[in-house]
Protein backbone atom coordinates (compact mmCIF):
# COMPACT_ATOMS: atom_id res chain seq x y z
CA UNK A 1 126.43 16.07 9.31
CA UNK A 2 127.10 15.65 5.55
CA UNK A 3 123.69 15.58 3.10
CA UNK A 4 125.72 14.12 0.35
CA UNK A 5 124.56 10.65 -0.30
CA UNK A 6 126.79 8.34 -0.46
CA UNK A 7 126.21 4.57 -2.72
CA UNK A 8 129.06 2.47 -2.60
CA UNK A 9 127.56 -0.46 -4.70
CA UNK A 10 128.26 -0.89 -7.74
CA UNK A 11 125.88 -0.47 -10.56
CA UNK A 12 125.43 -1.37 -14.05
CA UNK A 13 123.51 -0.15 -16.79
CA UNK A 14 122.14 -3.16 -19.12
CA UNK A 15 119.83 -3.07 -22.59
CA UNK A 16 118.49 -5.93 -23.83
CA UNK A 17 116.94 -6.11 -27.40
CA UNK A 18 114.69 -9.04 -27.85
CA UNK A 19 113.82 -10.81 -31.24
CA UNK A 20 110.16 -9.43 -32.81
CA UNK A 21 109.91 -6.42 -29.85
CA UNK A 22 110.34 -3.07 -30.93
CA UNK A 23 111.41 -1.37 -27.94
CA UNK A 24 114.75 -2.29 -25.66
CA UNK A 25 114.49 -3.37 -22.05
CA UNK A 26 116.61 -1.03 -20.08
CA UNK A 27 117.39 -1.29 -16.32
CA UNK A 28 120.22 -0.79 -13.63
CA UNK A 29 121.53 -3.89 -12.16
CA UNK A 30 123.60 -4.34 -9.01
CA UNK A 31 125.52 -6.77 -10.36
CA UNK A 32 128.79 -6.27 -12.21
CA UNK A 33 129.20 -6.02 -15.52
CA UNK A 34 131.56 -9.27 -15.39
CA UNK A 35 128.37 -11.27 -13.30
CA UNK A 36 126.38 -10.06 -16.54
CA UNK A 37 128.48 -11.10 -19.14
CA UNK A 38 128.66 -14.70 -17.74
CA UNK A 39 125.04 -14.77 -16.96
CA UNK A 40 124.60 -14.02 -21.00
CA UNK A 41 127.16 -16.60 -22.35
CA UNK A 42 125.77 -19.68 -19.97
CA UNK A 43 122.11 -18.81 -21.35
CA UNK A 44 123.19 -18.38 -24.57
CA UNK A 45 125.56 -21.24 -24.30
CA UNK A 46 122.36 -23.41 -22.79
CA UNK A 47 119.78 -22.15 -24.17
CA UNK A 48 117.75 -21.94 -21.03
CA UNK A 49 116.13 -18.46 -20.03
CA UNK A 50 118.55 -15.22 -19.40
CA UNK A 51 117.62 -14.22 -15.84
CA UNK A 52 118.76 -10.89 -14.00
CA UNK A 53 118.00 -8.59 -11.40
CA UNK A 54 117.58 -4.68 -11.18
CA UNK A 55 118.10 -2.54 -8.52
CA UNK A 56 114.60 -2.77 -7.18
CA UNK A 57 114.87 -6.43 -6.38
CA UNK A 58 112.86 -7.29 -9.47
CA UNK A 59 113.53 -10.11 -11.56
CA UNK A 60 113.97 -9.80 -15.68
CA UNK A 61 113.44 -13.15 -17.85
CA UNK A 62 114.42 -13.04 -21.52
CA UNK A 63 114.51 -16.36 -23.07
CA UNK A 64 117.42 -17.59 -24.76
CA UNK A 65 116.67 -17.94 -28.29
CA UNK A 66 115.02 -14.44 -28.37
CA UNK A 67 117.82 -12.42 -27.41
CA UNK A 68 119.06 -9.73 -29.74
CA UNK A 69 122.18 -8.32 -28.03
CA UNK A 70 122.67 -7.35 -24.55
CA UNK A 71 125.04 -4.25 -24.03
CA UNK A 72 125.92 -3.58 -20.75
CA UNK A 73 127.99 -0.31 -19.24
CA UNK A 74 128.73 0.98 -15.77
CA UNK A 75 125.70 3.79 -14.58
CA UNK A 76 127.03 7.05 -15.04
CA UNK A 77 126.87 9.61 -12.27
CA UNK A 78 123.91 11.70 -12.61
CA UNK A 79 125.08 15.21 -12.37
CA UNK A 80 123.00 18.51 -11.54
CA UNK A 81 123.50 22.07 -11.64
CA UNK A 82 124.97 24.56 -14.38
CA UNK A 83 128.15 22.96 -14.14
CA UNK A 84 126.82 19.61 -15.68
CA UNK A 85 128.66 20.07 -18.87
């Protein structure tokens, strides 16, 4: 019986600056960092609403025109312990 949990998905780590807000939305998505990148250009490239999903199931909204920049990574593994240099 192992205690080691295990995630297989894959997770990405997005930030989101919107226009005239002084703090960043930050979340972990699911989704790939590819699936994010073409989510931004088709709002962008539309100008209807940038919509994506975190973890939880819950739904972020950013409209279009009000989008700063959008940097997205892949999560890092949280380590723990003294050797978490």
């Amino acid at each position: 019986m192992s205690t080691k949990k295990i995630d297989s998905a894959v997770k990405s780590e997005v930030r989101i600056a919107v226009a005239r807000v002084a703090s960043d939305l930050f979340f972990e998505s699911a989704q790939t960092a590819a699936e994010i990148k073409s989510a931004v250009a088709d709002a962008l490239a539309s100008g209807k609403p940038l919509t994506l999903t975190d973890i939880r199931g819950h739904e972020i909204i950013v409209p279009a025109d009000k989008i700063g920049y959008v940097e997205v990574g892949e999560a890092a593994s949280r380590r723990v312990g003294f050797g978490a240099a």
